[in-house]
Protein backbone atom coordinates (compact mmCIF):
# COMPACT_ATOMS: atom_id res chain seq x y z
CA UNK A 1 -98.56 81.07 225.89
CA UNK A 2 -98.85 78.81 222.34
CA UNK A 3 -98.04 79.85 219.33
CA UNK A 4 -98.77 78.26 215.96
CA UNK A 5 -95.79 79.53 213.18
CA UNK A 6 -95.20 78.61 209.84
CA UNK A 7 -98.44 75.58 209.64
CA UNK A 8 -97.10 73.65 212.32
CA UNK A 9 -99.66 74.09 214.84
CA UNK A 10 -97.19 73.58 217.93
CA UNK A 11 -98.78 74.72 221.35
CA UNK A 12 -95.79 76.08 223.30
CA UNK A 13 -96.75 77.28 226.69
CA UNK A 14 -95.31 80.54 228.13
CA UNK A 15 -92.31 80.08 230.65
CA UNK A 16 -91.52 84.51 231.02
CA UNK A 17 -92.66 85.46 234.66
CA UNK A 18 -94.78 88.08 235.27
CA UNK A 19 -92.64 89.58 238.22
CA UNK A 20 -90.33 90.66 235.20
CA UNK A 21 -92.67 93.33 233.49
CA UNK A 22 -92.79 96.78 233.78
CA UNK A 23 -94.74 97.80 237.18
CA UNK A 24 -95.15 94.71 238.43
CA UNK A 25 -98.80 93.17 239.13
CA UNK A 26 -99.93 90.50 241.67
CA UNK A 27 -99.60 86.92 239.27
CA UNK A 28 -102.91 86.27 239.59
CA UNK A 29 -103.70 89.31 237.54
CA UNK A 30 -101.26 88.04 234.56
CA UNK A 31 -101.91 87.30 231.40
CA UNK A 32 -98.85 85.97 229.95
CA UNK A 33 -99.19 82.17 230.73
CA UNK A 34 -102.80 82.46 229.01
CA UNK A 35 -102.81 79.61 226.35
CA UNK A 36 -103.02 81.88 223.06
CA UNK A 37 -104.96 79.71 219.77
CA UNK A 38 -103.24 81.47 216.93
CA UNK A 39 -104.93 79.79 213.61
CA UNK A 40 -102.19 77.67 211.48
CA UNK A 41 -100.86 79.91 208.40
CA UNK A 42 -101.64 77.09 206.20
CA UNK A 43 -105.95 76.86 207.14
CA UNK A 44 -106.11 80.73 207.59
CA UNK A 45 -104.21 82.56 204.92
CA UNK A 46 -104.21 85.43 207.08
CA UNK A 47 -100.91 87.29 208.20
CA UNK A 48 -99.43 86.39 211.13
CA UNK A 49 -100.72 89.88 212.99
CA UNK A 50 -103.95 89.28 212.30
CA UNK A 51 -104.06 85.86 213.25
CA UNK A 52 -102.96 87.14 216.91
CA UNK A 53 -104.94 90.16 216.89
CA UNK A 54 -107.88 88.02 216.60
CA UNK A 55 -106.65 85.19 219.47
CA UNK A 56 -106.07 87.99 221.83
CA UNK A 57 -109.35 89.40 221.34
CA UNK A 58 -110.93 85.35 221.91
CA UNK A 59 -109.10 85.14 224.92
CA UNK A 60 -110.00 88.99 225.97
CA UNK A 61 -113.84 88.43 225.01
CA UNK A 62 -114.41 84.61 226.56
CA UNK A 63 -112.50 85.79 230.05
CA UNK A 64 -109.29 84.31 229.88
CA UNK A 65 -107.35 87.55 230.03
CA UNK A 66 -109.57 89.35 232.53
CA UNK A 67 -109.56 92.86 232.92
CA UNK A 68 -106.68 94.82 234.52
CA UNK A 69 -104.27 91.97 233.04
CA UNK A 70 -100.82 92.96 231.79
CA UNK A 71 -100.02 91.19 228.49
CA UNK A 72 -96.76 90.28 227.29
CA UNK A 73 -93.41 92.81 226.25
CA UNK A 74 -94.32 93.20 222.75
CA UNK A 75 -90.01 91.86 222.50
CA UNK A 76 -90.99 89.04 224.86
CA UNK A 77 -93.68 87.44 223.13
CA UNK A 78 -92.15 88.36 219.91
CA UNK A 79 -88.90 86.35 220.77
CA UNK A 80 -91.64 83.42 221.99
CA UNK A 81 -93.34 83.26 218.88
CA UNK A 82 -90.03 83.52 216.39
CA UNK A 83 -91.43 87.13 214.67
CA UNK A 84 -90.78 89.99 214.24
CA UNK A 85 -91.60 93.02 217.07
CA UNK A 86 -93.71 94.28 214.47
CA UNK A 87 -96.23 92.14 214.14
CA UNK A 88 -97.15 92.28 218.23
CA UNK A 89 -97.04 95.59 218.04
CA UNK A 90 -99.86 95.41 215.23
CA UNK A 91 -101.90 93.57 216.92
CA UNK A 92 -101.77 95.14 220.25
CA UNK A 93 -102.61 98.79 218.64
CA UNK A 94 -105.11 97.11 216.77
CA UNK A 95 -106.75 96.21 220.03
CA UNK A 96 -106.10 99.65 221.66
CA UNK A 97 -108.16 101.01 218.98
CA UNK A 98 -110.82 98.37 219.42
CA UNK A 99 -111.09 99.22 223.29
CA UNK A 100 -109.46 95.68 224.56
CA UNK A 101 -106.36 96.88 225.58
CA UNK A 102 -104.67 100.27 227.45
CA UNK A 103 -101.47 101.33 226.78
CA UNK A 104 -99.92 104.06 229.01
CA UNK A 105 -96.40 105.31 228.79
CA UNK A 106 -94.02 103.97 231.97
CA UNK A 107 -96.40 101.30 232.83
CA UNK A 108 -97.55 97.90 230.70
CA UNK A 109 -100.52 97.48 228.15
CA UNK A 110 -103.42 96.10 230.27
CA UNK A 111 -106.32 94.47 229.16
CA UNK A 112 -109.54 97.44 229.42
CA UNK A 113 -112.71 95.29 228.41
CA UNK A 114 -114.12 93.17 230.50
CA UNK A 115 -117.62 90.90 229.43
CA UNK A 116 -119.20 91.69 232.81
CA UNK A 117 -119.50 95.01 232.10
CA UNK A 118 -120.95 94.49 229.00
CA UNK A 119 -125.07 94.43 228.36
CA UNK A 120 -125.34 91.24 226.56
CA UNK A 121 -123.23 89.74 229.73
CA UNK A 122 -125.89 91.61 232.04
CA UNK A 123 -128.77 89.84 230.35
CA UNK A 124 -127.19 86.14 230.71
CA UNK A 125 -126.81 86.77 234.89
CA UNK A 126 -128.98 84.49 236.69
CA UNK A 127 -132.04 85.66 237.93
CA UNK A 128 -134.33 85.06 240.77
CA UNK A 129 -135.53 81.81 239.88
CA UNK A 130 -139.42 81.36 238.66
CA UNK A 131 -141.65 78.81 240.29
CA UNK A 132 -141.79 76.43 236.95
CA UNK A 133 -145.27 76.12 235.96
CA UNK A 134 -147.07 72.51 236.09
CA UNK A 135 -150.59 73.63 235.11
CA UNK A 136 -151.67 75.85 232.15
CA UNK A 137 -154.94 77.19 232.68
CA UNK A 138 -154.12 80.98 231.40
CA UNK A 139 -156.08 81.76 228.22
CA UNK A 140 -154.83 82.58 224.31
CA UNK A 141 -153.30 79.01 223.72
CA UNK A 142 -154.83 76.07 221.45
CA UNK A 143 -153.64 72.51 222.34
CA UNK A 144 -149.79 73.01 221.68
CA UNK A 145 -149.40 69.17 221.82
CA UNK A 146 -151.87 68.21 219.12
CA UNK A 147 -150.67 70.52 216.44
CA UNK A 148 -150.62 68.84 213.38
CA UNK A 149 -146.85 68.49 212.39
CA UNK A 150 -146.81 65.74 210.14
CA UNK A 151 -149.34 67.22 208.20
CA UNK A 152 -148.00 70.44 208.27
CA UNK A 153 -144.20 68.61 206.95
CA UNK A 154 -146.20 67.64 204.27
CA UNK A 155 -147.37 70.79 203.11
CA UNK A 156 -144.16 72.15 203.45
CA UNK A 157 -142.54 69.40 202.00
CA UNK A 158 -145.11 69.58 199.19
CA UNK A 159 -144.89 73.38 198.51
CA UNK A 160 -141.43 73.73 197.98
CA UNK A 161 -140.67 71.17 195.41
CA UNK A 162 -143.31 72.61 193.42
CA UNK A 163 -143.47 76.22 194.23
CA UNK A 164 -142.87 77.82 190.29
CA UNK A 165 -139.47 80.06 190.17
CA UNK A 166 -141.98 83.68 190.01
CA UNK A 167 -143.24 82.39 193.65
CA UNK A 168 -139.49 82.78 195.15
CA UNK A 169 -139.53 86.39 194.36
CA UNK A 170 -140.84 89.22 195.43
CA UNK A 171 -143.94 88.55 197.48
CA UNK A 172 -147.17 89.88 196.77
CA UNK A 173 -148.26 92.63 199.56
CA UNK A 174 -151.83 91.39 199.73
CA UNK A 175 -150.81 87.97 199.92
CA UNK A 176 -150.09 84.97 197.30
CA UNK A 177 -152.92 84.69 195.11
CA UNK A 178 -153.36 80.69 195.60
CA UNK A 179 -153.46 81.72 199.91
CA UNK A 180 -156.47 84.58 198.92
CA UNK A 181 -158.42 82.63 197.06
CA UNK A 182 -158.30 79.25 199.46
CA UNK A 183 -159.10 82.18 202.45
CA UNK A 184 -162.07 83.70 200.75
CA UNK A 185 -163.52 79.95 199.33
CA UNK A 186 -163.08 78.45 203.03
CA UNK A 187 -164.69 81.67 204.79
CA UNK A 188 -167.52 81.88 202.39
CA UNK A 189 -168.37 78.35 203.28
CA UNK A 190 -167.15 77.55 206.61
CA UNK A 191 -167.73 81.52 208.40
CA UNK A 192 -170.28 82.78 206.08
CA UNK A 193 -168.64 85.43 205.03
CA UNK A 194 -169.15 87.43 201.85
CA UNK A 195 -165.66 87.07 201.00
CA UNK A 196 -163.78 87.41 197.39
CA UNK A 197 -160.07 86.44 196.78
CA UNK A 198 -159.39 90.42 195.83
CA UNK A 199 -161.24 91.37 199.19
CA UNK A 200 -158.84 89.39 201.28
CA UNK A 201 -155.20 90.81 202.63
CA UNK A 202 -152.75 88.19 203.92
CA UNK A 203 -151.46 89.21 207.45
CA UNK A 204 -149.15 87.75 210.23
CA UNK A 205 -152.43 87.52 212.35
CA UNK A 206 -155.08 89.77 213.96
CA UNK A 207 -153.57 92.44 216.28
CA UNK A 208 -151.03 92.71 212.52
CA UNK A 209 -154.66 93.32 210.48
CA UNK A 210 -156.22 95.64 212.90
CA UNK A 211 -153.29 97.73 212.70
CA UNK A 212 -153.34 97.95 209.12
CA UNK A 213 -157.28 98.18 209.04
CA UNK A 214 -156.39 101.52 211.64
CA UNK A 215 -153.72 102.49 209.47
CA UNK A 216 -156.35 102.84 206.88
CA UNK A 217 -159.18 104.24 208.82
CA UNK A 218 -156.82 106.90 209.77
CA UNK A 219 -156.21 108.10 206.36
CA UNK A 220 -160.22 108.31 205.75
CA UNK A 221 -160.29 110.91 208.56
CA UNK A 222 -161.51 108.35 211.35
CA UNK A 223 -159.70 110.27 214.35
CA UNK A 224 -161.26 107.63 217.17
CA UNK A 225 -162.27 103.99 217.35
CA UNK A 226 -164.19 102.15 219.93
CA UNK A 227 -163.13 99.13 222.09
CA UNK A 228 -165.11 96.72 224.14
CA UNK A 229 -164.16 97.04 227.91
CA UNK A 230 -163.16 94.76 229.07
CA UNK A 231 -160.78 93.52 226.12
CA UNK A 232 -157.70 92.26 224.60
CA UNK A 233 -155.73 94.97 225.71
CA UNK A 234 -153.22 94.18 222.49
CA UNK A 235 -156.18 95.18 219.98
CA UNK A 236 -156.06 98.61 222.12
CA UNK A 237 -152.64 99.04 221.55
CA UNK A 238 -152.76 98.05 218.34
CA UNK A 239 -155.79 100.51 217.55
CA UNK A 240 -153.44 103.70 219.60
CA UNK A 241 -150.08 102.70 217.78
CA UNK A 242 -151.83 103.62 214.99
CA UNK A 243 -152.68 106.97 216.10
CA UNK A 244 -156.21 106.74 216.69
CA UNK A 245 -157.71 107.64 219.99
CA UNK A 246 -159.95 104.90 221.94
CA UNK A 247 -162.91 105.10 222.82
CA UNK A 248 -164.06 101.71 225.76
CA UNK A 249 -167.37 100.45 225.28
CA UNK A 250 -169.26 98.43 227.72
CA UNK A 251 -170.27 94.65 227.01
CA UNK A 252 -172.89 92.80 229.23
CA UNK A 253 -174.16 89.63 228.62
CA UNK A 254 -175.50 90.54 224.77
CA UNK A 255 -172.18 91.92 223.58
CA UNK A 256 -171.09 95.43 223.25
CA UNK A 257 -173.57 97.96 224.45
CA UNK A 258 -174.55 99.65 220.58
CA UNK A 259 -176.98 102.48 222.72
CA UNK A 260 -173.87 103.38 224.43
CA UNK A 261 -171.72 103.26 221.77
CA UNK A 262 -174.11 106.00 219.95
CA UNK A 263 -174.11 108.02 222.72
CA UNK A 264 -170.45 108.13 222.96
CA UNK A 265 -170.51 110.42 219.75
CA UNK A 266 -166.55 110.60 218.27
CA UNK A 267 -166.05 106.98 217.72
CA UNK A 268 -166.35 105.96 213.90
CA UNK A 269 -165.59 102.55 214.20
CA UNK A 270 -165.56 99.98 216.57
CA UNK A 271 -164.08 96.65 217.33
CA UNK A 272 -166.34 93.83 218.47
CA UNK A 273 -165.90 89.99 218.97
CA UNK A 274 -169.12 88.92 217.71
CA UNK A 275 -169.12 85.22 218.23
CA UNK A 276 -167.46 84.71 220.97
CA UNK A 277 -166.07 87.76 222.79
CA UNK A 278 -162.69 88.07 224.95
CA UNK A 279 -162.72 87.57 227.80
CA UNK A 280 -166.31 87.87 228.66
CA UNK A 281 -167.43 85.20 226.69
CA UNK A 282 -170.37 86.93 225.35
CA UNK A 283 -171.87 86.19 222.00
CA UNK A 284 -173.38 89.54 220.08
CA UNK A 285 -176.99 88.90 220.13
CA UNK A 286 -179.17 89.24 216.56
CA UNK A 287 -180.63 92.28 217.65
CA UNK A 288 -177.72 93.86 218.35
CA UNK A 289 -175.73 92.66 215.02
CA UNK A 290 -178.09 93.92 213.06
CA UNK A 291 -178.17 97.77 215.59
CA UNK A 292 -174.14 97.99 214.91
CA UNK A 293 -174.63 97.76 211.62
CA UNK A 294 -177.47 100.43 211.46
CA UNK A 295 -175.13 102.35 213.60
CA UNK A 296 -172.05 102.19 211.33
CA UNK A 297 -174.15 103.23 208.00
CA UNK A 298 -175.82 106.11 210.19
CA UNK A 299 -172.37 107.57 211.04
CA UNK A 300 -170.76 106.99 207.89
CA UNK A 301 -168.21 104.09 209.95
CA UNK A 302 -167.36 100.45 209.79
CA UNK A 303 -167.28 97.46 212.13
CA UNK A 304 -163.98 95.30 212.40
CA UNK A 305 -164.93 92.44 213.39
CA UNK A 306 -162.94 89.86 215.73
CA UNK A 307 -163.26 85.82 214.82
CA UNK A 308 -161.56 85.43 217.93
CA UNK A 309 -161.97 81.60 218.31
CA UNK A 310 -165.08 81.50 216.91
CA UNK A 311 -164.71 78.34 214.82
CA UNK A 312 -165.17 76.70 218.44
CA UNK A 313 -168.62 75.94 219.43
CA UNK A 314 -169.78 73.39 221.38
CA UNK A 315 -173.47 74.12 222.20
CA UNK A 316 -174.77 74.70 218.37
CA UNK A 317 -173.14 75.02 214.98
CA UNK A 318 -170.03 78.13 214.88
CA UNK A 319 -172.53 81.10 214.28
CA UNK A 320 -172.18 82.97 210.68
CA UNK A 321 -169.88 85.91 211.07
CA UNK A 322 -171.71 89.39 210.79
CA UNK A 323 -169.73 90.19 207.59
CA UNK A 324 -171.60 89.21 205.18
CA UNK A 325 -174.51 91.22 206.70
CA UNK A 326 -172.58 94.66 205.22
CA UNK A 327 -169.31 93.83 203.98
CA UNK A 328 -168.96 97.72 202.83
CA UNK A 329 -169.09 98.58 206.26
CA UNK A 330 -167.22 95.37 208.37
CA UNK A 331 -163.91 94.39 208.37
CA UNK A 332 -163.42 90.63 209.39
CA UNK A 333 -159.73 89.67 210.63
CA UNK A 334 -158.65 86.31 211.53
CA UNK A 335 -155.68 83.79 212.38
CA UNK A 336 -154.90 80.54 212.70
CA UNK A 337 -153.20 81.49 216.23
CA UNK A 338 -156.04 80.30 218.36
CA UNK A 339 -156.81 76.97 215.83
CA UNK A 340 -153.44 75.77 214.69
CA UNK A 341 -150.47 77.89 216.73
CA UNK A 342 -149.59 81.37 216.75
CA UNK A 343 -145.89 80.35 215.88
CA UNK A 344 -146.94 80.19 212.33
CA UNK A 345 -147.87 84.38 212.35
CA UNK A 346 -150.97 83.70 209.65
CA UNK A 347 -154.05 85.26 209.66
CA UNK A 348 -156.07 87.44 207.27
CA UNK A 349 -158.36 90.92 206.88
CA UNK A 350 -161.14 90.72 204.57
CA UNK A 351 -161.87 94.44 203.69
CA UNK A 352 -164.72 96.37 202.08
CA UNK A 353 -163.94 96.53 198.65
CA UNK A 354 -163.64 100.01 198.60
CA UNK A 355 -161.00 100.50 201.10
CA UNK A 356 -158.88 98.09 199.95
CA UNK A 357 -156.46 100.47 197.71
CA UNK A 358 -156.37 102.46 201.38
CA UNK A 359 -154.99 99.55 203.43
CA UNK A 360 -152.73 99.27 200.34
CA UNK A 361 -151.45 102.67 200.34
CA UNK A 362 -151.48 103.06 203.98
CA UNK A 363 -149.12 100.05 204.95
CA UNK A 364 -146.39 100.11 201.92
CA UNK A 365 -144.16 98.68 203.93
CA UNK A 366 -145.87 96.34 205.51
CA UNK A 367 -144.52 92.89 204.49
CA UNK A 368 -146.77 89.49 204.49
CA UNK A 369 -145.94 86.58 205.71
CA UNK A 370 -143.46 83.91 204.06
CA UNK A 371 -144.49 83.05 200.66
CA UNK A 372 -143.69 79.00 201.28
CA UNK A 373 -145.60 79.64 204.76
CA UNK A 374 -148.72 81.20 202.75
CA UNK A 375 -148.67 78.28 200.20
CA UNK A 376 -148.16 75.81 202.65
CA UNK A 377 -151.34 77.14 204.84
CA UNK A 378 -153.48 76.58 201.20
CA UNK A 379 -152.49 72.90 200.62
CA UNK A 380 -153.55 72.26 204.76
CA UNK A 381 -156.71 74.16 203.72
CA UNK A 382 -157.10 72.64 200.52
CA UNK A 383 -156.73 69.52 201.67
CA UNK A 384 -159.07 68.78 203.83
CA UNK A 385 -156.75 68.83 206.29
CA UNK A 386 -157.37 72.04 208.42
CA UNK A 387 -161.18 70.64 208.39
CA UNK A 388 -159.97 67.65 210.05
CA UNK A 389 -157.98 69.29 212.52
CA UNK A 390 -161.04 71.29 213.49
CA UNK A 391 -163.29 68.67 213.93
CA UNK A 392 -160.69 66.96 216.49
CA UNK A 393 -160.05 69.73 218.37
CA UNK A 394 -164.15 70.78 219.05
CA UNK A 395 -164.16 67.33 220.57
CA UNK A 396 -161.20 67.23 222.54
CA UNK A 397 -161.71 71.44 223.96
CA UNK A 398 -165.74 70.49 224.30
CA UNK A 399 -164.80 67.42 226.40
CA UNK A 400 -162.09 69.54 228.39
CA UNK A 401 -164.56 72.52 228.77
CA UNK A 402 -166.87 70.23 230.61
CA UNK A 403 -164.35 68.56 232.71
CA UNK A 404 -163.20 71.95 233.88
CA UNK A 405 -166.89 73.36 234.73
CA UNK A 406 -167.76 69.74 236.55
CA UNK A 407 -164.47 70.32 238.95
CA UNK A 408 -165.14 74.03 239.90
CA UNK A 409 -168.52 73.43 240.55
CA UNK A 410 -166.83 70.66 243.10
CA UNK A 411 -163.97 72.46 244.37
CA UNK A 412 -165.22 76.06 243.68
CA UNK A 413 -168.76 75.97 244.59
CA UNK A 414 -168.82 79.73 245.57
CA UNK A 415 -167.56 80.67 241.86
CA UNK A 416 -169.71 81.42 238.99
CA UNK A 417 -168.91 80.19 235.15
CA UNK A 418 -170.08 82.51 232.58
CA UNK A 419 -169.71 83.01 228.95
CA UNK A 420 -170.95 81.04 225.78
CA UNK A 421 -170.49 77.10 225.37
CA UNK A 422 -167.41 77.84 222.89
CA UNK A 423 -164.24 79.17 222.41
CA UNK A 424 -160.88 78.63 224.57
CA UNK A 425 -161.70 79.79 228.02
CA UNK A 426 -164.41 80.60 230.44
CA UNK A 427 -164.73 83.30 233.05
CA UNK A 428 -164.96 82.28 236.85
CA UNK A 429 -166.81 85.13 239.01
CA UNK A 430 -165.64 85.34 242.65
CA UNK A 431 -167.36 86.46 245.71
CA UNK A 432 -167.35 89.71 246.12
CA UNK A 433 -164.36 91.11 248.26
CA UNK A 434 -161.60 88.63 246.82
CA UNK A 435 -158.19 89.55 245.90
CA UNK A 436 -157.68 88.46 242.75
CA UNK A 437 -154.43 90.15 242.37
CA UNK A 438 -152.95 87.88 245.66
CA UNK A 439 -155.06 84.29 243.94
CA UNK A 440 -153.23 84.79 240.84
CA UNK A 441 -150.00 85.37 242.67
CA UNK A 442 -150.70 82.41 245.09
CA UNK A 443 -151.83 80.30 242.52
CA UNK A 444 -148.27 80.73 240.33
CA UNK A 445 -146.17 80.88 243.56
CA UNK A 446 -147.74 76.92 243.08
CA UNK A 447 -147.03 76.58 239.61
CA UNK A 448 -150.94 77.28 238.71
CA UNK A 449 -150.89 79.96 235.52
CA UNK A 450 -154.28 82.10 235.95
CA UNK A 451 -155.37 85.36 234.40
CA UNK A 452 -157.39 88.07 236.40
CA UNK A 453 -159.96 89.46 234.37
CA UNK A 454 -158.64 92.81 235.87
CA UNK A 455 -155.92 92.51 233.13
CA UNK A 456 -158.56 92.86 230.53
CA UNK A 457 -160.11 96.30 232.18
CA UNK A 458 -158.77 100.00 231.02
CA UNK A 459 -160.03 100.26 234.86
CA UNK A 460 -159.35 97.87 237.34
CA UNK A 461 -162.61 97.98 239.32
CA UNK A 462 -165.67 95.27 238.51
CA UNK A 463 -166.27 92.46 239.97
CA UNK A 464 -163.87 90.52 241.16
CA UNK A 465 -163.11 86.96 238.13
CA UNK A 466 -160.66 84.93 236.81
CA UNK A 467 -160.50 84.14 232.82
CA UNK A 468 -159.49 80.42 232.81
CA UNK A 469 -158.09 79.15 229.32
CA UNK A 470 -158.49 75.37 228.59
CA UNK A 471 -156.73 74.79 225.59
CA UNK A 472 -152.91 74.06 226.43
CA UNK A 473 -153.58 72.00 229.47
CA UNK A 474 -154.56 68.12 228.85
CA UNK A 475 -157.56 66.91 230.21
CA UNK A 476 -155.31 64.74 233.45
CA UNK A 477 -154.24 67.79 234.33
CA UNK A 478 -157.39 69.70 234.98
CA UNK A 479 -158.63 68.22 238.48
CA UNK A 480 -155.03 69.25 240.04
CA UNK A 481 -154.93 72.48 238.48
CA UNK A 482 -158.53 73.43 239.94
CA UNK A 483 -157.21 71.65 243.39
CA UNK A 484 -154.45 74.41 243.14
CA UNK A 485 -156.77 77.20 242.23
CA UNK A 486 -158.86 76.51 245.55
CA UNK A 487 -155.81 76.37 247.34
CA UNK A 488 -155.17 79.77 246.28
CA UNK A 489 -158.43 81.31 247.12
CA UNK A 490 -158.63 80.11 250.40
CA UNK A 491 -154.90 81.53 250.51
């Protein structure tokens, strides 16, 4: 055992024997030719019973003195380290009371702890290893590897040497006024939205504004809110952690079903990806854009609406968001999750005018996002840099989304691609009679990521289909990925 004394930082290694303590124990099982780092008096400034109360514990915690270990005669180690029996004594009640160490009359003081036992130790035990996965073709990732970092530095960079000393404080709760009024220039021009820097609310992203939008509802007496089935399933939860019941809505080809939705009776709101829906694909038709809104002005309600991905289009311009038809009754919510990265946690709510004192109220704790973060989002907008980031990426995913529906019509001739020329992902309908379930499992058991549209369905029963994201996967990648996938459905 070392000791340091007096500055001197001498290691000094143990020579007692354990056959010599009380009750003897096997010498594998002792502790007293542990190596002991006691900090020098000199760098600590600590007394000399605290300096070995907190080496003892090191040694104790890391699994050098492993549990059931007798430590030193509080007289033997004293007489090692030059002190006085009093300051061993110290430290070994000290650990008593922490739990380390059990003292019992007639027998030594053994050490009681042990990390195994402990949960954090539980968590760091090797697992079953996972097949690693090669090929990305899950959905509700952009392109990972083309995120814009340099640009991004710079915004940073730029934002925080000239951030003014009232933008370090307390944040706004709606957001920093520079980020709302960027948000509601760029959606007015870009999404067509009817947007006003006091209509928009700074959020960490769209399952975070939904939940405040429910929040909100709730305190207006909306008891229920409908759903599209299938869905995201985090907007459900999202929409029930707020208290609210749910109420699933079929969508076919046109979008959500508004007849059904009117027939369904309780529901005061609903939730609906109007330009490009998840995970069906679907794109709300005119006819029935303009029938939700009629619905939500008939039963006194509002719309949220989704811009899921909906800056992506590759068949036409991004279609207008359905906003600005009624923006007293339709929420919009967006994020930057699906166009730069959902690390950043930035998106944004623009709400009915209206309400907007609700949401406040409702969510008084909420907190937005990081101020620099916010400002540093405007400059990328302002810019012209988030523009130019766009434009890139609807080449590079419309390029990629073709590549991927040339191969399965080659490798998967029996499948069927549906959904609208935009967006992240398609959906691949199966034969009828396929497991799903055992493809996906195959598939990963290969190092192939897929998604069963099953996941998407409060009930599992439909047709059998696959939702099959594009974005984080390069284009090279795509013809062994779908060789995979048809190596998994013939199983």
């Amino acid at each position: 055992m070392s000791g340091t004394l007096g500055g001197i930082g001498r290691a000094v290694r143990s020579n007692l024997v354990a056959d010599s303590q009380t009750n003897s124990a096997p010498r594998a099982s002792s502790a007293w030719a542990t190596l002991l780092d006691v900090e020098p008096r000199d760098l600590a400034r600590r007394p000399l019973h605290d300096r070995l109360t907190r080496a003892l514990r090191a040694a104790i915690r890391d699994g050098r003195l492993p549990a059931g270990a007798a430590v030193p005669p509080s007289r033997a180690l004293a007489e090692e380290f030059d002190c006085s029996r009093w300051v061993v004594t110290e430290a070994y009640a000290q650990l008593v009371a922490e739990g380390y160490l059990a003292a019992r009359v007639g027998s030594a003081t053994r050490v009681s702890w042990s990390p195994e036992t402990t949960p954090a130790r539980r968590r760091a035990m090797p697992r079953p290893a996972q097949p690693p996965v090669r090929y990305d073709l899950a959905p509700g990732l952009p392109d990972l590897r083309a995120f814009p970092r340099r640009r991004w530095t710079e915004a940073v960079h730029s934002v925080t040497g000239s951030a003014a000393q009232y933008d370090l404080g307390p944040p706004d709760p709606a957001g920093h006024p520079a980020l709302r009024r960027t948000l509601a220039e760029y959606l007015r021009r870009s999404r067509g939205a009817d947007a006003q820097p006091g209509s928009v609310v700074v959020c960490a992203g769209i399952t975070d504004g939904l939940f405040r939008i429910c929040r909100a509802l709730r305190a207006e007496g909306v008891a229920e809110v409908a759903v599209e089935e299938p869905g995201w399933g985090r907007l459900r939860d999202a929409v029930a952690s707020a208290g609210l019941r749910i109420s699933p809505v079929p969508v076919d080809r046109d979008g959500v079903r508004v007849a059904e939705l009117a027939r369904a009776g309780g529901a005061r709101a609903v939730v609906v990806g109007a330009a490009h829906q998840f995970p069906t694909g679907a794109m709300l038709s005119p006819d029935r854009r303009a029938e939700l809104v009629r619905w939500a002005r008939t039963v006194d309600g509002y719309v949220v609406e989704d811009d899921y991905d909906a800056e992506f289009r590759y068949d036409r311009r991004p279609i207008a968001v359905m906003q600005g038809l009624d923006p007293r009754r339709v929420f919009l919510v967006g994020s930057v999750s699906k166009t730069l990265s959902p690390a950043l946690g930035l998106g944004w709510t623009v709400a009915p005018p209206a309400l907007l004192p609700v949401i406040r109220a409702a969510n008084a704790v909420a907190a937005p996002p990081p101020v620099l973060d916010q400002l540093a989002l405007a400059t990328f907008i302002d810019r012209g840099w988030y523009d130019t980031h766009l434009r890139a990426a609807r080449r590079r995913f419309r390029t990629r989304r073709d590549l991927l529906v040339r191969e399965l019509a080659a490798r998967v001739p029996d499948g069927q691609v549906a959904g609208t020329a935009a967006g992240l992902h398609i959906l691949l309908h199966l034969p009828a009679g396929t497991d799903t379930a055992a493809v996906v499992a195959g598939a990963a058991a290969a190092g192939l990521r897929l998604a069963d549209l099953d996941a998407y369905r409060a009930e599992r029963s439909g047709s059998p289909a696959l939702v099959l994201g594009y974005g984080n996967i390069t284009d090279a990648e795509i013809p062994p990925a779908v060789g995979l996938l048809r190596a998994a459905l013939d199983g």
